[in-house]
Protein backbone atom coordinates (compact mmCIF):
# COMPACT_ATOMS: atom_id res chain seq x y z
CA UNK A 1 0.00 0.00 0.00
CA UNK A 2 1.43 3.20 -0.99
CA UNK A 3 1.67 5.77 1.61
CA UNK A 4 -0.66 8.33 -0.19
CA UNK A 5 -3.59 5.82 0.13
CA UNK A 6 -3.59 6.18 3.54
CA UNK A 7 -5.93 7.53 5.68
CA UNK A 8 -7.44 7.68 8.87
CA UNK A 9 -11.06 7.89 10.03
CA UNK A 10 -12.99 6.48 12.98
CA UNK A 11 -12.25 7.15 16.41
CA UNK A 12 -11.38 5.14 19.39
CA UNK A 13 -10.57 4.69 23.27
CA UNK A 14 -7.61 3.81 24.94
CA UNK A 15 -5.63 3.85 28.30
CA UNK A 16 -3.03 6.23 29.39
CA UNK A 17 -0.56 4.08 31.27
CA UNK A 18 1.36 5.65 34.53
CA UNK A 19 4.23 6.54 32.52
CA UNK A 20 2.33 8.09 29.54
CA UNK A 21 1.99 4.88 27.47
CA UNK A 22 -1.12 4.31 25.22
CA UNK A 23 -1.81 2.15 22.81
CA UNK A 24 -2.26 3.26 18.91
CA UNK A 25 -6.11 1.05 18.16
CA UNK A 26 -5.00 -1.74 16.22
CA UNK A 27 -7.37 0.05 13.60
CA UNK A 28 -5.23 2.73 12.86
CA UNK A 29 -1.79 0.53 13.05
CA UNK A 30 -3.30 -2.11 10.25
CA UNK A 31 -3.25 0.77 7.71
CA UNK A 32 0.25 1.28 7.90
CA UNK A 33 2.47 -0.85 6.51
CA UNK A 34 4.82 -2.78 8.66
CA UNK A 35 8.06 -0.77 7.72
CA UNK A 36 6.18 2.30 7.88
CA UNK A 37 4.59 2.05 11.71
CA UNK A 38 8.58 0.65 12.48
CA UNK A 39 9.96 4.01 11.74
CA UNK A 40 7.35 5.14 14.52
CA UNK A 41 5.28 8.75 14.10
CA UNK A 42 5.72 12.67 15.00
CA UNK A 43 3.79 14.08 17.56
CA UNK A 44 3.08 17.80 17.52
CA UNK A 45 0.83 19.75 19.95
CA UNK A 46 -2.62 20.40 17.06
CA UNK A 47 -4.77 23.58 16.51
CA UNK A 48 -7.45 22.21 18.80
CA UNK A 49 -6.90 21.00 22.51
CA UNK A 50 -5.38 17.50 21.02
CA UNK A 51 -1.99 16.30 19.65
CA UNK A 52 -1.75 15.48 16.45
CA UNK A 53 0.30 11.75 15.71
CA UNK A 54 2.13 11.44 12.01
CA UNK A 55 3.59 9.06 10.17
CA UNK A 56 7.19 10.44 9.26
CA UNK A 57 6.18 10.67 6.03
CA UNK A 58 2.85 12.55 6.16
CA UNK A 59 4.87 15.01 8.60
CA UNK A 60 7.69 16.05 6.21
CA UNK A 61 4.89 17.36 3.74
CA UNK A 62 3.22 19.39 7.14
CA UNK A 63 7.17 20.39 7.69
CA UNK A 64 7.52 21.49 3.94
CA UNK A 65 4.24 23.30 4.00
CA UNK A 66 5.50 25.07 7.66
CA UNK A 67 8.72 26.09 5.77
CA UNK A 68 7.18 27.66 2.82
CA UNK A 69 4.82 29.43 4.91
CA UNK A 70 7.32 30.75 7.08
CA UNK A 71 9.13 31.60 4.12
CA UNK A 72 6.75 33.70 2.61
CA UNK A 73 5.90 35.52 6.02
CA UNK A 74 9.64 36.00 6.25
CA UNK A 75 9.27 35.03 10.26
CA UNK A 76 11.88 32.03 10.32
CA UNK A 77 11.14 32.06 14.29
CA UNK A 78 7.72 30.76 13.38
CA UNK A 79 9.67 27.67 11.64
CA UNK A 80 12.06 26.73 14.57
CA UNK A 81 8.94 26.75 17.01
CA UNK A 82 7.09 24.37 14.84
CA UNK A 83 10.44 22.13 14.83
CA UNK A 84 11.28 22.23 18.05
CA UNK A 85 7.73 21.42 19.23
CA UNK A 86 7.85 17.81 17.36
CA UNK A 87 8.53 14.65 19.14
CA UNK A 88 9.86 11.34 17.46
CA UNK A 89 7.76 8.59 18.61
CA UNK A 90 8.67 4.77 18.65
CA UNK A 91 6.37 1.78 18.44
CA UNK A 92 6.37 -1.10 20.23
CA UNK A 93 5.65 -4.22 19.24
CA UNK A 94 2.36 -3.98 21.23
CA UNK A 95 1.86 -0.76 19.32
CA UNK A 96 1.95 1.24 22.54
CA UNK A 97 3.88 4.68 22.29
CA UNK A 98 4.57 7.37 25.03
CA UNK A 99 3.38 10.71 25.06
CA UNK A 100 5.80 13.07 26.39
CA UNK A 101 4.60 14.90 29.77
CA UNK A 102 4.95 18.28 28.59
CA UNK A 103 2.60 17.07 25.39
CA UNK A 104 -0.12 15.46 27.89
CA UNK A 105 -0.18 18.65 29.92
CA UNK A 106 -0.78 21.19 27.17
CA UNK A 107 -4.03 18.97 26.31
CA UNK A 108 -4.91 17.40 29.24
CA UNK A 109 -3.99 14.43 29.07
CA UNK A 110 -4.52 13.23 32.86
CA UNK A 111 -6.15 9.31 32.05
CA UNK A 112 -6.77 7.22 32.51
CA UNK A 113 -8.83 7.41 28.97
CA UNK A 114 -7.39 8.68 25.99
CA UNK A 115 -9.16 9.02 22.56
CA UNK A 116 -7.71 8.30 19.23
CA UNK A 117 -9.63 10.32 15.93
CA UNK A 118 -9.07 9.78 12.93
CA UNK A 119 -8.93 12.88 10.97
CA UNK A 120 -7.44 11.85 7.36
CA UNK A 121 -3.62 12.28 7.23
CA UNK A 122 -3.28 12.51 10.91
CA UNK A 123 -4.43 10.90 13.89
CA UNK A 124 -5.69 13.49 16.88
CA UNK A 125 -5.04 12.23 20.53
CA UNK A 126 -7.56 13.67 22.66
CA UNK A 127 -8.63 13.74 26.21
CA UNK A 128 -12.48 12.21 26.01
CA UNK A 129 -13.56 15.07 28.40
CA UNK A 130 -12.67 17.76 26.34
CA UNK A 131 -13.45 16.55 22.73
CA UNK A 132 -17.26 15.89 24.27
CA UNK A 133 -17.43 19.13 25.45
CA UNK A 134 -16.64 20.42 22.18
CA UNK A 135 -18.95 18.04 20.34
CA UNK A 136 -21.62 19.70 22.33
CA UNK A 137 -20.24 23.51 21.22
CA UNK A 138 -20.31 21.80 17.67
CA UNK A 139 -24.64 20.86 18.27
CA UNK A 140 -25.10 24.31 15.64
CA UNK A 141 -23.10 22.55 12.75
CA UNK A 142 -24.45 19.16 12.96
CA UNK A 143 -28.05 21.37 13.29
CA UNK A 144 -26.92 22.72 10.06
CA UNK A 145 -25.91 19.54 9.02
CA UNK A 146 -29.84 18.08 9.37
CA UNK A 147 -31.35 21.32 7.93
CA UNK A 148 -29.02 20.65 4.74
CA UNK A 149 -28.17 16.95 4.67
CA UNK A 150 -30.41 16.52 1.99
CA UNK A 151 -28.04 19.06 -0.45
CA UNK A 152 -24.89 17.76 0.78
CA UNK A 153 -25.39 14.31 0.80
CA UNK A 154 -28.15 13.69 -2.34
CA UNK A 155 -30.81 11.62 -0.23
């Protein structure tokens, strides 16, 4: 399977271990190939209240899109903050990886439950608590969503 073809979608509990451990769902880790989840992921602090988990390769095209942006802005600062705010993570053969501390503080990240989305090129690690609160901020869109479901999706 070629990288490109990958995606993620779904989402999914796990358990935050005492030392920061969780495990990837076995869901996620079947899309990969096997030399691909070896080489592990990057782990950046996301836009929302969640980390975002890469594979190496998705995260040099986020890196390449950071540089050009960063580029054009001419703030190089920007750049080095957005490097020096991604973690290597290894896999384990129980697909289990640990979160850095300072990464489970900025988003809560207290356990024991941990929840794993599926958003496309990236997987979001979130703590359950705080992505239900914002499902229920988000009750206007999926309103919208029923008022013009019909349009969007053709039934």
């Amino acid at each position: 399977m070629e990288e490109s073809q990958v995606y993620f979608y779904g989402s999914f509990e796990s358990r935050l271990g005492p030392k920061g451990q969780v495990t990837i769902p076995a869901r996620f880790r079947s899309l990969l190939p096997d030399e691909e989840l070896a080489r592990g992921f990057a782990l950046i602090l996301g836009m929302a209240p969640c980390l975002y988990l890469y594979t190496h390769r998705q995260f040099g095209e986020i890196k390449n899109r950071a540089r050009q942006f960063a580029d054009k802005s001419g703030n190089k600062d920007m750049f080095r903050i957005f490097m020096e705010g991604a973690v290597a993570i290894d896999v384990d053969t129980n697909g289990r990886i640990v979160v850095p501390v300072t990464l489970r503080d900025k988003v809560g990240l207290m356990g024991p439950d941990v929840l794993f989305v599926g958003m496309d090129d990236r997987i979001e690690i979130w703590n359950p608590l705080t992505r239900n609160e914002m499902r229920q901020r988000e009750e206007i869109a999926e309103q919208w969503r029923r008022e013009h479901g019909e349009r969007i999706f053709g039934f």
